[in-house]
Protein backbone atom coordinates (compact mmCIF):
# COMPACT_ATOMS: atom_id res chain seq x y z
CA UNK A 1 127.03 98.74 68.61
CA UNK A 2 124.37 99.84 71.09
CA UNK A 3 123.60 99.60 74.70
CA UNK A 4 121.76 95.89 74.21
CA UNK A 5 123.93 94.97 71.98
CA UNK A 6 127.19 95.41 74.43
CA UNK A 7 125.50 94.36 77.17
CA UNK A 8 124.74 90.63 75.06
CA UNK A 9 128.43 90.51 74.35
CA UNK A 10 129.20 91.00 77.96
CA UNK A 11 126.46 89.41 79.49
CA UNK A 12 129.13 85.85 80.45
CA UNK A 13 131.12 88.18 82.78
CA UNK A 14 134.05 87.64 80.30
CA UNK A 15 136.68 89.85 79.76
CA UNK A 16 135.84 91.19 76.01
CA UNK A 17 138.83 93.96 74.58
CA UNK A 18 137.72 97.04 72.99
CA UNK A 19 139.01 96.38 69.78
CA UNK A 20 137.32 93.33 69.50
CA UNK A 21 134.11 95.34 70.11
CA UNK A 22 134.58 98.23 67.73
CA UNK A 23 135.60 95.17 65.40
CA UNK A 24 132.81 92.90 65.69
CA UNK A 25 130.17 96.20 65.52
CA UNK A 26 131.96 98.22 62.71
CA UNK A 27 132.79 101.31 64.67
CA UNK A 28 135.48 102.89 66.56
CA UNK A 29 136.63 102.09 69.68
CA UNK A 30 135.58 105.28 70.49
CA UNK A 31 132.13 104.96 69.64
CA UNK A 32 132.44 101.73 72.18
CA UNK A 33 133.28 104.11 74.54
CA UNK A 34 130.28 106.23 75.10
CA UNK A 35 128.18 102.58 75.15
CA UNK A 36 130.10 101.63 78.13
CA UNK A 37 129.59 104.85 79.66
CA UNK A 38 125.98 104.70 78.77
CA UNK A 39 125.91 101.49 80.16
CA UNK A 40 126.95 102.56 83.29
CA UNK A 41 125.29 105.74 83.84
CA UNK A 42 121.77 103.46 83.04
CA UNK A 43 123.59 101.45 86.63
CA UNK A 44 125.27 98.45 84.55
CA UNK A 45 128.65 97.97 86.64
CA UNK A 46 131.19 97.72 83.79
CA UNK A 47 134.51 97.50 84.54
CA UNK A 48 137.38 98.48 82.56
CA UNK A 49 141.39 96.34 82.85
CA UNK A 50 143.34 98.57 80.49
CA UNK A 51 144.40 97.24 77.43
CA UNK A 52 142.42 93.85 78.30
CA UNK A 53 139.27 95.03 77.88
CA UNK A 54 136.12 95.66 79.58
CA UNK A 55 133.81 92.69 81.84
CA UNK A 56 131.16 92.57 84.70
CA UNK A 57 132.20 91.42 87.72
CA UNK A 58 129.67 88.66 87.44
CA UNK A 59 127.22 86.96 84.46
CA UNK A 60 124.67 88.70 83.63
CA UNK A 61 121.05 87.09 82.70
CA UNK A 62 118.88 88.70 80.24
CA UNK A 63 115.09 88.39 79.77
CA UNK A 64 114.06 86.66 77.02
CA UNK A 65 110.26 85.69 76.10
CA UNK A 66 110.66 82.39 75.47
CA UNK A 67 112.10 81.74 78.67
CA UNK A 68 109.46 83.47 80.39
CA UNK A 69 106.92 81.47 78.17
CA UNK A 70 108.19 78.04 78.82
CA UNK A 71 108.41 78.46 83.05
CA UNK A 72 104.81 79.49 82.59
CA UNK A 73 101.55 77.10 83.39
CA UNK A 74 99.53 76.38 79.75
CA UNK A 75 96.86 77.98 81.83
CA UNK A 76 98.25 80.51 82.89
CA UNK A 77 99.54 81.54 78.96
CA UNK A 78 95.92 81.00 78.70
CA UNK A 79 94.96 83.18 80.86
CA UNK A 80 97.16 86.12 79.40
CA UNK A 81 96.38 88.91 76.84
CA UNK A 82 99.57 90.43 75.41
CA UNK A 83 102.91 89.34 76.92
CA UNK A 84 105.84 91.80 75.72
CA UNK A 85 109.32 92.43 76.62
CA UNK A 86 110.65 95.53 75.44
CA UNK A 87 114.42 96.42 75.50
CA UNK A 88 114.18 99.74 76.72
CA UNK A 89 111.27 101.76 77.25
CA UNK A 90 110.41 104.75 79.25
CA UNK A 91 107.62 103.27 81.81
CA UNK A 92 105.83 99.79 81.72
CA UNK A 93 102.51 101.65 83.29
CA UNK A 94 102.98 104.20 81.10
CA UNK A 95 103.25 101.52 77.71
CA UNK A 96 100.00 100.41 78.79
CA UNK A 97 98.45 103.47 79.38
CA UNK A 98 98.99 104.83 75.99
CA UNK A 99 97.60 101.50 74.40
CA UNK A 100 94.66 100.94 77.09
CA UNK A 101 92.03 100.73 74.13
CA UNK A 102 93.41 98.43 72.30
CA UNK A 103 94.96 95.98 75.02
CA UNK A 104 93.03 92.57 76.30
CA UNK A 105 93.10 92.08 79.74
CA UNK A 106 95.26 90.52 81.59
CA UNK A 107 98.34 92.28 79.75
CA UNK A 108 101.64 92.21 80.52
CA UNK A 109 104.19 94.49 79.64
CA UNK A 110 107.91 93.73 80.73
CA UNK A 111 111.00 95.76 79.97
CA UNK A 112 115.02 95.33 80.84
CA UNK A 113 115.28 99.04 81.39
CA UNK A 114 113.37 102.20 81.77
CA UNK A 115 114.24 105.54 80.83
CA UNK A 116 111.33 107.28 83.60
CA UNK A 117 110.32 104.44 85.42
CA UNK A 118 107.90 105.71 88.63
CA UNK A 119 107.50 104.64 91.80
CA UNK A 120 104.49 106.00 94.80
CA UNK A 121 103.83 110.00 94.82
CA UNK A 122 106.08 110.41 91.59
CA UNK A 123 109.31 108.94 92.70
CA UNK A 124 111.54 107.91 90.59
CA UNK A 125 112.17 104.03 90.23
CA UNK A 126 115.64 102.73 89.11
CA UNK A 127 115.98 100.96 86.55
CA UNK A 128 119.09 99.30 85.15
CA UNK A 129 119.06 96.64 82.84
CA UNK A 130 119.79 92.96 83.37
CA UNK A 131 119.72 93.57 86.80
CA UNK A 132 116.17 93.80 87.94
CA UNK A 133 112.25 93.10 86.92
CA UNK A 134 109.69 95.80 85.71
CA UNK A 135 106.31 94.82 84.80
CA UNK A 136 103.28 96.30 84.52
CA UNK A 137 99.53 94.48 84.19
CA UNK A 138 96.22 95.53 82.75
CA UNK A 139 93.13 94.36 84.65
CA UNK A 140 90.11 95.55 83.72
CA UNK A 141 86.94 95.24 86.16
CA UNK A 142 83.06 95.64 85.72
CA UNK A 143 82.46 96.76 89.52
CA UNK A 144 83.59 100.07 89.04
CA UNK A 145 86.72 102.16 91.75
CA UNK A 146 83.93 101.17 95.16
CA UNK A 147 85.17 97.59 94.68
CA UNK A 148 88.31 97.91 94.29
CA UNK A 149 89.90 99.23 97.69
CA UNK A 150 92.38 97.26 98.79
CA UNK A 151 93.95 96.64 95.73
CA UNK A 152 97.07 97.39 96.36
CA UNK A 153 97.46 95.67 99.90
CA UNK A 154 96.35 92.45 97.45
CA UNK A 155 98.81 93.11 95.22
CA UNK A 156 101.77 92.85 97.83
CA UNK A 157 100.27 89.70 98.76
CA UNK A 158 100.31 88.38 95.60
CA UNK A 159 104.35 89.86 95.40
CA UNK A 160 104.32 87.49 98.44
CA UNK A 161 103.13 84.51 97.09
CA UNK A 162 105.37 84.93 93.70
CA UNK A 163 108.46 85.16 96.30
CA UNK A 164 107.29 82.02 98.28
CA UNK A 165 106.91 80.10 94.97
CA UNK A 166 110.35 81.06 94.22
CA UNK A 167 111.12 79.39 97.54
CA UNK A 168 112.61 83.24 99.15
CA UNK A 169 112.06 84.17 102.46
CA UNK A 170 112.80 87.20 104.73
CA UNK A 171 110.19 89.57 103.64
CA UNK A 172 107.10 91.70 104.28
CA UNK A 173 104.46 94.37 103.60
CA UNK A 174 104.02 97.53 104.87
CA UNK A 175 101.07 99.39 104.04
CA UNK A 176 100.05 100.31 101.47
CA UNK A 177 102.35 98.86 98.85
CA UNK A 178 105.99 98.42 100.06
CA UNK A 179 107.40 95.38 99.88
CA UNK A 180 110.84 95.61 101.97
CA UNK A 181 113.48 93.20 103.41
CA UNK A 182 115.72 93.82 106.60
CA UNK A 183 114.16 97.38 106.59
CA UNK A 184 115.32 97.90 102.48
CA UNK A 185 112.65 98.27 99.83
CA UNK A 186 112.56 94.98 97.75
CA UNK A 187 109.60 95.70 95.85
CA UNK A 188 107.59 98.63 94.61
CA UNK A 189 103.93 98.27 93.97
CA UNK A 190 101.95 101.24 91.68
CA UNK A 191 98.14 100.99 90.80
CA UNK A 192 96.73 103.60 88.94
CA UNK A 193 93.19 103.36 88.02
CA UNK A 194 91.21 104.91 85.37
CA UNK A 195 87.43 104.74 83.83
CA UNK A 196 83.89 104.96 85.96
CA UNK A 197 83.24 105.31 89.84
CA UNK A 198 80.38 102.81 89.47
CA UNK A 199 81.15 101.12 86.07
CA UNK A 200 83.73 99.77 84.21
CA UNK A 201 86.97 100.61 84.95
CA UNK A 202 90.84 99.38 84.37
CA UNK A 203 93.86 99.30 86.79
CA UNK A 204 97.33 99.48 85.56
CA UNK A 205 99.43 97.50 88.15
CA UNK A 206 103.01 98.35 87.90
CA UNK A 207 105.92 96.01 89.93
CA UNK A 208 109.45 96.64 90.66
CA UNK A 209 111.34 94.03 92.04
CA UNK A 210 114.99 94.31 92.96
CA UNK A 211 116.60 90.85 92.13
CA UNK A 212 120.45 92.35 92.19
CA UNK A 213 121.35 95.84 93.43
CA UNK A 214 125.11 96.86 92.79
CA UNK A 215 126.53 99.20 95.57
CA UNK A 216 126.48 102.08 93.71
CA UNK A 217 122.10 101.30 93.18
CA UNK A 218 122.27 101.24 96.93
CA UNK A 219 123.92 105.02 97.15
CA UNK A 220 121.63 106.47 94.41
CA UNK A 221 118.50 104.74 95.71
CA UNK A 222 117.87 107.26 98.52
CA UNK A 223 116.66 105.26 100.83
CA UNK A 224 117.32 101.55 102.66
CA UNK A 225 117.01 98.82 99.79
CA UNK A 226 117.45 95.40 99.54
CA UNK A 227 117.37 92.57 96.44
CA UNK A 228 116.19 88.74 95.96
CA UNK A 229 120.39 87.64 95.67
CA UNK A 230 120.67 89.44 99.58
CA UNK A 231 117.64 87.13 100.66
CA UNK A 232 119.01 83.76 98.32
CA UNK A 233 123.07 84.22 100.14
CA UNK A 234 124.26 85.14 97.05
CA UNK A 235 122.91 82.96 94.73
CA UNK A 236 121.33 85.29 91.93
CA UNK A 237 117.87 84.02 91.01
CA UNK A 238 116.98 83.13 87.06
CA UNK A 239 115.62 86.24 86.44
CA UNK A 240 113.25 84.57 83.60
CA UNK A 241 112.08 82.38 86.40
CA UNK A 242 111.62 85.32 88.85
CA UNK A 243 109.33 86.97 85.95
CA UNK A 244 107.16 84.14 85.50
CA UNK A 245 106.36 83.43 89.09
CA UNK A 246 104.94 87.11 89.28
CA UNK A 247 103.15 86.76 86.01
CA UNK A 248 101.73 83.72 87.09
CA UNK A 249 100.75 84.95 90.77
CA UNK A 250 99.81 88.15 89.46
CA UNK A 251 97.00 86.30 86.69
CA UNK A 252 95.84 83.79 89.56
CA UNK A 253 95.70 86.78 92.19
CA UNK A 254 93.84 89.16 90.21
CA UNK A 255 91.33 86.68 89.14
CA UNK A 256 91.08 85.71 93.00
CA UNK A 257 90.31 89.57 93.84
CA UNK A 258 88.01 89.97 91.18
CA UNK A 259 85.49 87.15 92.17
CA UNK A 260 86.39 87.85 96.09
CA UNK A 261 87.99 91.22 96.97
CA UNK A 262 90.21 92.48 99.01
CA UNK A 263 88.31 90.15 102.41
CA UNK A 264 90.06 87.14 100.90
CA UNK A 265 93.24 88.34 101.09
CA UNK A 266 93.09 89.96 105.06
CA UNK A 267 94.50 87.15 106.84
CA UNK A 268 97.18 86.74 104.48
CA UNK A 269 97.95 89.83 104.45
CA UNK A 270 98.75 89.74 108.21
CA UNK A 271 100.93 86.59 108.09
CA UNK A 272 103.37 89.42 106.75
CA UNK A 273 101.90 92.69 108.18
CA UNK A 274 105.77 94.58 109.20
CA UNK A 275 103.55 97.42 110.76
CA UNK A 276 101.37 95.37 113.38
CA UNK A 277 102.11 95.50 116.84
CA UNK A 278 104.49 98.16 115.92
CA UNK A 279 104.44 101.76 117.27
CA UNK A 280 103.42 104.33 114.24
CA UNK A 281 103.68 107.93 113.15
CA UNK A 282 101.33 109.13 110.61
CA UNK A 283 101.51 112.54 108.92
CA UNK A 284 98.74 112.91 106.55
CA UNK A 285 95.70 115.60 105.51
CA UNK A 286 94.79 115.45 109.21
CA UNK A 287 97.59 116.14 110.85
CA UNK A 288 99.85 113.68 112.82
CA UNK A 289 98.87 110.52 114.70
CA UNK A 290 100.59 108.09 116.81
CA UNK A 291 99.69 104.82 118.00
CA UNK A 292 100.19 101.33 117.90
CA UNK A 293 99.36 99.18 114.31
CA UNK A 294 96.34 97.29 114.35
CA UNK A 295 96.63 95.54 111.31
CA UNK A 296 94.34 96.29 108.21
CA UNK A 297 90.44 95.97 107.74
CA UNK A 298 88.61 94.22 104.83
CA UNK A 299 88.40 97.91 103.04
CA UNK A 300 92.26 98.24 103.10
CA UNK A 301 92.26 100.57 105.60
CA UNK A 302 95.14 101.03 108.03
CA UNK A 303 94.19 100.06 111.58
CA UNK A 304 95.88 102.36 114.03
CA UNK A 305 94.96 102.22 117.71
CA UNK A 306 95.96 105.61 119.57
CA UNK A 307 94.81 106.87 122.89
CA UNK A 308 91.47 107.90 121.84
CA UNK A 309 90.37 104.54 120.08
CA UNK A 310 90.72 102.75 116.93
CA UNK A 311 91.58 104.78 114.04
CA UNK A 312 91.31 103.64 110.64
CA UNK A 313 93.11 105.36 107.81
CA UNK A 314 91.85 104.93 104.30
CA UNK A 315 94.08 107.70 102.65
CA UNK A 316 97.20 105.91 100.72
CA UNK A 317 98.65 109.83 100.93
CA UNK A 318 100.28 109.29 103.97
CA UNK A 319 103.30 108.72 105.14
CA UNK A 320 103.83 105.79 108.13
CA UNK A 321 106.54 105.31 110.19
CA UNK A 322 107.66 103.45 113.00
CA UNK A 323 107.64 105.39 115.94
């Protein structure tokens, strides 16, 4: 029996004994063994009663296609390319990037767990299964990189409106692609783009969004985080219905930056701006700056007024903090 397969037959948040396991798959219970432990090292919270057996403290839901297909718009399935859902792969951008010849645009590429999933500057993204959503998108653009700054900002936006149309409140942006909750990170946001300055050119989009973080995720995370079940009181989101309010945002979004750019998206963007009016400390190439956020320009740029004037920061290799 392997990981997805165990995970299926515990999935109810039954309790489910060992032997009927290592029955049921054909092994020993042994063997069942080392797929719970897998399980949890990979941040599934599997707990064993002795002789009764193993369960999760609560049901699990698992992705399915179908699912995904039937909460989504005809035109928005339309829209699409490829839609995928892999069990377990290593990164979502990274799928993409090794297939970028051959995939349409519009692309999506989901997975229930990744073995080296990546977040800004290299860090590492958890990833346990059935607990969370990673997708990545393909857009490809004719404009070439000029037209394409503020990308990013647009994409937290459009993280935004896939949380409002899942009726979820209680979060924000900071720039340039955080997406965080009560001072917790609810939502990584990766572009990486590839092909001609001035020409055509393709940006792989990557998403993380935390829709149930066990206490242990919170511990190994490194750093304040926060999940979609904290912001609902408890009451876990369908996680097929969380996936298909971000496809569909991200295909309507994308297609509203292509025609309009980043300018359409400015005012929205400051409706949940976490960094304006704030005091700010930013270490980057040119040494540190403080000052007051200003908001963001139609470029992207960070707005930051300090003592000497306006300051606007295009560099995304930065870090910003509140002051």
């Amino acid at each position: 029996m392997q990981a997805q397969e165990l995970l299926v037959a515990l999935a109810d948040g039954g309790m489910v004994s060992g032997a009927s396991l290592a029955e049921r798959a054909g092994v020993t219970r042994a063997a069942i063994w080392k797929q719970i432990e897998a399980l949890r090292a990979r941040g599934v919270p599997v707990e064993s009663r002795g002789t009764a057996g193993y369960c999760l403290p609560w049901p699990v839901q698992l992705l399915g296609l179908p699912a995904i297909e039937a909460a989504l718009s005809p035109g928005t399935r339309k829209q699409l390319g490829k839609l995928e859902l892999h069990w377990e792969i290593d990164s979502t951008s990274s799928e993409i990037q090794r297939r970028l010849a051959e995939l349409p645009d519009f692309s999506m590429v989901l997975a229930e767990t990744q073995s080296a999933g990546r977040g800004r500057r290299g860090r590492r993204w958890l990833s346990p299964p059935g607990l969370n959503i990673y997708l990545s998108c393909l857009k490809r653009f004719d404009a070439g990189f000029a037209a394409l700054s503020g990308l990013s900002l647009a994409v937290g936006v459009i993280v935004m409106r896939a949380l409002t149309a899942l009726g979820i409140d209680g979060a924000g942006l900071k720039w340039p692609n955080d997406v965080l909750s009560d001072g917790g990170k609810l939502a990584g946001i990766l572009v990486e783009l590839g092909g001609e300055y001035q020409g055509p050119c393709a940006a792989v989009i990557g998403v993380g969004l935390n829709v149930r973080l066990t206490s242990a995720l919170h511990e190994q995370a490194g750093q304040p985080v926060n999940d979609l079940a904290t912001l609902a009181a408890g009451i876990v989101p369908d996680r097929n219905r969380v996936a298909a309010a971000l496809i569909t945002a991200l295909a309507d979004g994308l297609a509203q930056f292509e025609r309009e750019g980043f300018a359409a998206f400015v005012e929205e963007y400051a409706q949940h701006d976490l960094l304006r009016g704030k005091a700010l400390s930013v270490q980057g190439a040119l040494g540190p700056l403080q000052g007051t956020g200003a908001g963001v320009d139609t470029r992207g740029a960070l707005l930051l007024q300090t003592d000497e004037g306006l300051r606007a920061i295009d560099s995304a290799d930065v870090t910003v903090r509140r002051a």
